[in-house]
Structures are given as structure tokens and as C-alpha cells.
PDB file of N, CA and C in Angstrom:
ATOM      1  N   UNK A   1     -17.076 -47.123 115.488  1.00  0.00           N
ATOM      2  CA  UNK A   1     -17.764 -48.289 114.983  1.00  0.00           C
ATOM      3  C   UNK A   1     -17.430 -48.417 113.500  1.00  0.00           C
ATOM      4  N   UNK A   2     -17.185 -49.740 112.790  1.00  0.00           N
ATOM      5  CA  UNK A   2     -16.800 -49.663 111.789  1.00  0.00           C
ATOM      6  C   UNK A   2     -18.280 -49.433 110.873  1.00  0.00           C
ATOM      7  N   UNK A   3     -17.479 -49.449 109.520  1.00  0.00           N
ATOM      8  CA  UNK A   3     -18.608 -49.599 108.774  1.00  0.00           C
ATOM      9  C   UNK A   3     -19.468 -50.343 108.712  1.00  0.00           C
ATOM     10  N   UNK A   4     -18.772 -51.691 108.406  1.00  0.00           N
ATOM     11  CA  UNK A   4     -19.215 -52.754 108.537  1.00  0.00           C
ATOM     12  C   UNK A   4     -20.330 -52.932 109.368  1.00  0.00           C
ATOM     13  N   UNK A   5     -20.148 -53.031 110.955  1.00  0.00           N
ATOM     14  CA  UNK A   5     -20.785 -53.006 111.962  1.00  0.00           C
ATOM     15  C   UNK A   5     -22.466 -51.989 111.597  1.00  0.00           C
ATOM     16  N   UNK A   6     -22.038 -50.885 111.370  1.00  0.00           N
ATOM     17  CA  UNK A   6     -23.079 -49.848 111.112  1.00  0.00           C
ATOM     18  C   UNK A   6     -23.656 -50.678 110.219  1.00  0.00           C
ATOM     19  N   UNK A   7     -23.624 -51.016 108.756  1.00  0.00           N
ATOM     20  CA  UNK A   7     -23.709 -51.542 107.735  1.00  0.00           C
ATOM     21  C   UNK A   7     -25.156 -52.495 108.694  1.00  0.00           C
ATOM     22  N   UNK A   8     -24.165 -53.711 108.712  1.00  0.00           N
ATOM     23  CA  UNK A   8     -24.909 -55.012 109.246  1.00  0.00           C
ATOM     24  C   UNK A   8     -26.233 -54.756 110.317  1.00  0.00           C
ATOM     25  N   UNK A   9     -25.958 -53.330 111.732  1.00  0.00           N
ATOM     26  CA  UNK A   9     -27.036 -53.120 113.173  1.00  0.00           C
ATOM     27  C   UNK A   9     -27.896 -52.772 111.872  1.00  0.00           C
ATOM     28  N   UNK A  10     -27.625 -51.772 110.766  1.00  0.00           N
ATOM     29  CA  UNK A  10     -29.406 -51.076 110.158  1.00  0.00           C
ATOM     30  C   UNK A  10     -29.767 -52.354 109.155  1.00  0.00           C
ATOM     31  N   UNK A  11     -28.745 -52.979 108.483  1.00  0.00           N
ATOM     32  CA  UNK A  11     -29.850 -54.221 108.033  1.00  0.00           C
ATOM     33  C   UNK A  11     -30.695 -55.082 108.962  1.00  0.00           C
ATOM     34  N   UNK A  12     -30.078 -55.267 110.116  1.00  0.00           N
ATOM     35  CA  UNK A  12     -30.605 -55.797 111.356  1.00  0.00           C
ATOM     36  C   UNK A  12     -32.006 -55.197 111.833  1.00  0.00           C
ATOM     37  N   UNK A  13     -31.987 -53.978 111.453  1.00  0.00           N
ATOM     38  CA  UNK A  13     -33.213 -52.867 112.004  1.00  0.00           C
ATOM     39  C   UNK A  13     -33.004 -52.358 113.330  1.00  0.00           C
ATOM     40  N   UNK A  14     -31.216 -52.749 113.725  1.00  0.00           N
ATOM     41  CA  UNK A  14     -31.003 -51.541 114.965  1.00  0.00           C
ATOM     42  C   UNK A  14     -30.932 -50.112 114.496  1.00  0.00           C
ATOM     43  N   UNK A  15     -31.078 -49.367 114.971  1.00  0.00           N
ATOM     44  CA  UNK A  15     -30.560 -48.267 114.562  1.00  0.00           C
ATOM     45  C   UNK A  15     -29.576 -47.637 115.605  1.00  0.00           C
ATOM     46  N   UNK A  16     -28.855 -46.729 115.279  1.00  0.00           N
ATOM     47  CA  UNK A  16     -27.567 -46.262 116.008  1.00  0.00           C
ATOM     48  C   UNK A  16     -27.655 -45.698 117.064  1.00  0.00           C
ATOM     49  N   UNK A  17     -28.864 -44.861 117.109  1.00  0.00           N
ATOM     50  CA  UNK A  17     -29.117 -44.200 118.495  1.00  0.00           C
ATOM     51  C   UNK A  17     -29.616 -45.213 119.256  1.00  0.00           C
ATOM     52  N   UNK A  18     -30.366 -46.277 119.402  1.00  0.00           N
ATOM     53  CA  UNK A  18     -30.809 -47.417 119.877  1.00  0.00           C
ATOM     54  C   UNK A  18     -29.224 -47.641 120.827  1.00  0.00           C
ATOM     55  N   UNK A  19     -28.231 -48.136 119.905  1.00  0.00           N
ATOM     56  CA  UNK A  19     -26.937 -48.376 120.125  1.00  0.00           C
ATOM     57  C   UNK A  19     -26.494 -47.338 120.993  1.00  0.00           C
ATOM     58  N   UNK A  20     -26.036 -46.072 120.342  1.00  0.00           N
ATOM     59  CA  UNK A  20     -25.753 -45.170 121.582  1.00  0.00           C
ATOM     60  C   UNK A  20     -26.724 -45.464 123.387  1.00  0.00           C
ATOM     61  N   UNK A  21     -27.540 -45.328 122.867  1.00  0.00           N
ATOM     62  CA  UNK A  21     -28.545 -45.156 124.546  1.00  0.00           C
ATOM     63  C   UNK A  21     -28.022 -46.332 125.350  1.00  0.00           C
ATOM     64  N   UNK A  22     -27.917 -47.697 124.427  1.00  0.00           N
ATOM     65  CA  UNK A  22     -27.579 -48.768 125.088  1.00  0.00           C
ATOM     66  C   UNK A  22     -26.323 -48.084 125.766  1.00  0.00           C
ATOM     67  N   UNK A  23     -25.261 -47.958 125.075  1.00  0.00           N
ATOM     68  CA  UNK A  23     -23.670 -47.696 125.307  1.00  0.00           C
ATOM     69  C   UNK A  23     -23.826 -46.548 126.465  1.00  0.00           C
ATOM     70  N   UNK A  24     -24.707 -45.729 126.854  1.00  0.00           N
ATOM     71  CA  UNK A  24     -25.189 -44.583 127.631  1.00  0.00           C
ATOM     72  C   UNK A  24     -25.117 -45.176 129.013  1.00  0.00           C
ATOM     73  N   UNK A  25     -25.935 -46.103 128.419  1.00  0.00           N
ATOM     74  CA  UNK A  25     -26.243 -46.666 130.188  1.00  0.00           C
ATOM     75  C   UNK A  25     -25.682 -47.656 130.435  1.00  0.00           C
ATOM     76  N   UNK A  26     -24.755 -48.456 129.612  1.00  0.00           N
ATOM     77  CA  UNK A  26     -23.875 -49.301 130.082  1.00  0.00           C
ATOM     78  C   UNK A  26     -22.954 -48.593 130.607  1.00  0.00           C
ATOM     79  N   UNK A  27     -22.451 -47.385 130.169  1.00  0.00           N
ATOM     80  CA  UNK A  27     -21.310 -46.248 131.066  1.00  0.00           C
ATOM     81  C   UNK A  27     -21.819 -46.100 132.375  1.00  0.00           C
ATOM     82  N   UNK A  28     -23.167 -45.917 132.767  1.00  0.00           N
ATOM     83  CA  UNK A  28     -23.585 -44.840 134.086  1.00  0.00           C
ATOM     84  C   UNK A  28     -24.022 -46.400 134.788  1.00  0.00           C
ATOM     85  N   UNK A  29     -23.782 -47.533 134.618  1.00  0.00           N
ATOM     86  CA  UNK A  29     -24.414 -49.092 134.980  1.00  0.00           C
ATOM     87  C   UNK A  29     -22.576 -49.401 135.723  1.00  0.00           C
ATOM     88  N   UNK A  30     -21.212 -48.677 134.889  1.00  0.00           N
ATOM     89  CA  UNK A  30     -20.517 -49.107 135.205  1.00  0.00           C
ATOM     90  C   UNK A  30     -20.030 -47.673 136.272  1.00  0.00           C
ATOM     91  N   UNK A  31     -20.337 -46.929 136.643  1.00  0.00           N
ATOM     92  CA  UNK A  31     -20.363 -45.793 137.098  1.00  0.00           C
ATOM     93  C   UNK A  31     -20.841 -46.278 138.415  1.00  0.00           C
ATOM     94  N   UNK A  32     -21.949 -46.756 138.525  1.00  0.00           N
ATOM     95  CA  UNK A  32     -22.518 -47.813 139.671  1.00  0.00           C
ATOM     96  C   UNK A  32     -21.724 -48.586 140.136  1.00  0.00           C
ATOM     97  N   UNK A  33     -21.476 -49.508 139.619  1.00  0.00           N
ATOM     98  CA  UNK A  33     -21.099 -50.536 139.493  1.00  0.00           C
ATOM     99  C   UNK A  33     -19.373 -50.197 140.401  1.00  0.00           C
ATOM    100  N   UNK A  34     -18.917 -49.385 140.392  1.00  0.00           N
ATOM    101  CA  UNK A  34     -17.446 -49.059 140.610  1.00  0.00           C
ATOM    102  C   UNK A  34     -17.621 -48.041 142.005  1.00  0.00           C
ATOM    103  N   UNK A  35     -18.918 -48.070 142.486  1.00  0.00           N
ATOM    104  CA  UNK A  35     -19.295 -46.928 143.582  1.00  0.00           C
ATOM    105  C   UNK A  35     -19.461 -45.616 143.395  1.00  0.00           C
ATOM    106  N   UNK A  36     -19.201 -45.250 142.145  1.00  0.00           N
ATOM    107  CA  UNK A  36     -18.828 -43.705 141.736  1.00  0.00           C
ATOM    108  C   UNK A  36     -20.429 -43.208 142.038  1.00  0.00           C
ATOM    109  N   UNK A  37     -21.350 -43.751 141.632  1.00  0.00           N
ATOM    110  CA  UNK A  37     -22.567 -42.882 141.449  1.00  0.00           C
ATOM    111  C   UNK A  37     -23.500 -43.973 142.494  1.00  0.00           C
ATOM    112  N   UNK A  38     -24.197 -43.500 142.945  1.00  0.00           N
ATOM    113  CA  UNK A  38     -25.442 -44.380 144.081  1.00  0.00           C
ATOM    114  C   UNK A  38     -26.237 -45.334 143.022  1.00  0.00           C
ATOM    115  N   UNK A  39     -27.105 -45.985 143.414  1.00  0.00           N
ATOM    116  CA  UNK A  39     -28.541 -46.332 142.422  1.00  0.00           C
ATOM    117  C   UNK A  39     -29.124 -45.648 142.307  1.00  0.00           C
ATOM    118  N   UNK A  40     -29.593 -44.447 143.416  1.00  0.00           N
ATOM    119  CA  UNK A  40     -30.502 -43.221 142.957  1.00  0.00           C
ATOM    120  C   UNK A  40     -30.143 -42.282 141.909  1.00  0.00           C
ATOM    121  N   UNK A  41     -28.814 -42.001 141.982  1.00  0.00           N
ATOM    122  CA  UNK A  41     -28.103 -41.755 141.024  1.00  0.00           C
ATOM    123  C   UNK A  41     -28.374 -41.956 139.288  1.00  0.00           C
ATOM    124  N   UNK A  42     -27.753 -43.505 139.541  1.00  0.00           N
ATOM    125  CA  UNK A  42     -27.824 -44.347 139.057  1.00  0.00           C
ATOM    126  C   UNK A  42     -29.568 -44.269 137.776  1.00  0.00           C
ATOM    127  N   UNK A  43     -30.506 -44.466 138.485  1.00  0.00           N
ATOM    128  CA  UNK A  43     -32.108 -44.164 138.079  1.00  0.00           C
ATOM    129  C   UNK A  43     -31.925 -43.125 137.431  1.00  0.00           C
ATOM    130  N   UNK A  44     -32.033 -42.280 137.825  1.00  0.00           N
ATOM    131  CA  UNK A  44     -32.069 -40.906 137.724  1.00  0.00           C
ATOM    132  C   UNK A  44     -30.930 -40.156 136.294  1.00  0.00           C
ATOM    133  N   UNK A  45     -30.325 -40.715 135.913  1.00  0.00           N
ATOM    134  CA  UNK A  45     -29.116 -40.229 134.819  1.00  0.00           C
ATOM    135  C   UNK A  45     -29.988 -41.224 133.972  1.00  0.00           C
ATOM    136  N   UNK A  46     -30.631 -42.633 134.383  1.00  0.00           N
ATOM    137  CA  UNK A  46     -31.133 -43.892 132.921  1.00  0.00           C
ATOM    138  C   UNK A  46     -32.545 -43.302 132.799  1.00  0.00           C
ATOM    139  N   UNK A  47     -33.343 -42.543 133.804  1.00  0.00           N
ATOM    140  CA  UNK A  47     -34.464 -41.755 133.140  1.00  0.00           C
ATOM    141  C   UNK A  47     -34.363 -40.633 132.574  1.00  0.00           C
ATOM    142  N   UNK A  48     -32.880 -40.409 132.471  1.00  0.00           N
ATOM    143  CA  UNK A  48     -33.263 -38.910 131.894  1.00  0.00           C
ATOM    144  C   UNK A  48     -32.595 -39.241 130.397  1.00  0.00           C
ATOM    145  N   UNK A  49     -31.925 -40.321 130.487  1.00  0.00           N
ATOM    146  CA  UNK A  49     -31.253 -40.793 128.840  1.00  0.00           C
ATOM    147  C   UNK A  49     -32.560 -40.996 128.332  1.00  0.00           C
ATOM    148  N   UNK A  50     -33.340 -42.337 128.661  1.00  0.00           N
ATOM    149  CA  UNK A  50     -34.704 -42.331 128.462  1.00  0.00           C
ATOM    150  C   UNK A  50     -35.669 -41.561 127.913  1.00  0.00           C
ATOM    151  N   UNK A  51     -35.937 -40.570 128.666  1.00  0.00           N
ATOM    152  CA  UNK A  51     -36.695 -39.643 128.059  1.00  0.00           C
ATOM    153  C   UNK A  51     -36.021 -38.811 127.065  1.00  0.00           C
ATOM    154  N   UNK A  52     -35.233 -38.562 126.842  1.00  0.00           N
ATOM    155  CA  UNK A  52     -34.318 -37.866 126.045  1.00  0.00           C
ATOM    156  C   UNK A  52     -34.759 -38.468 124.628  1.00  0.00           C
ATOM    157  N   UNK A  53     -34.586 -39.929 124.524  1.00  0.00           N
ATOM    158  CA  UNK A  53     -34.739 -40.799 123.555  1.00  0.00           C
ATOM    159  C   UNK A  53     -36.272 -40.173 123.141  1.00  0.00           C
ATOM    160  N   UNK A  54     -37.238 -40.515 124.130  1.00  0.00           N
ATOM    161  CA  UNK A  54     -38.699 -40.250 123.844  1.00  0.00           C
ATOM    162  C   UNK A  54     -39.311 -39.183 122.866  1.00  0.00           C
ATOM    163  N   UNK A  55     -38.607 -38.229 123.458  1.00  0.00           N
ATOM    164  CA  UNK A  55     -38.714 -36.608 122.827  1.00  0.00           C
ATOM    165  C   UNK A  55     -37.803 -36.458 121.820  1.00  0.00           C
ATOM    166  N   UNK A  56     -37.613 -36.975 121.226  1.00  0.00           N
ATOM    167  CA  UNK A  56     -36.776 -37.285 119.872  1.00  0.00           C
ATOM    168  C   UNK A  56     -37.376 -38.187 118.872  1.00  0.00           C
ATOM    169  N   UNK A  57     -38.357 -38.745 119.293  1.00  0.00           N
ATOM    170  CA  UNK A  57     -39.037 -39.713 118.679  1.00  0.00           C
ATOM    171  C   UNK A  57     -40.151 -38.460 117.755  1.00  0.00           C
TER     172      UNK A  57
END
């Protein structure tokens, strides 16, 4: 990610890990998406990014 980009998401008030988690589960959404992983699957890898996030908070 450029600077720039970084720069502009925290004036925005994204913050990066926000960004990562998104980018997390857009991987395991396309993981689905391609048959590789089930929806149960699927759930199950976006609750555990999820909570991951939580307990970091």
C-alpha cells in the first residue's frame, strides 16, 4: 500500500487493521467463491478473523 493511500485511510479514520481484516475476508470470500473452501468453511475462518480483531481491541 502506498503511502499515500495509508496517509489519506487514517485521515479518513480507517485504520489499517480495519483494512487488513477487510482484505482477510475478501481472500477466504474468494476461496468460496472458486469452490476451494465450503460456506461452513467459509463462516468459520470470518469468525475466527473476527474475533481475533475483538481480542485485540
Amino acid at each position: 500500500m502506498s503511502s499515500s493511500i495509508v496517509r489519506r485511510k487514517k485521515r479518513n479514520g480507517i485504520s489499517l487493521k480495519k483494512v487488513n481484516i477487510s482484505k482477510e475476508i475478501a481472500t477466504i470470500n474468494q476461496l468460496k467463491s472458486q469452490g476451494l473452501i465450503s460456506e461452513e468453511e467459509f463462516e468459520k475462518a470470518k469468525q475466527k478473523i473476527l474475533k481475533k480483531e475483538m481480542v485485540s481491541h
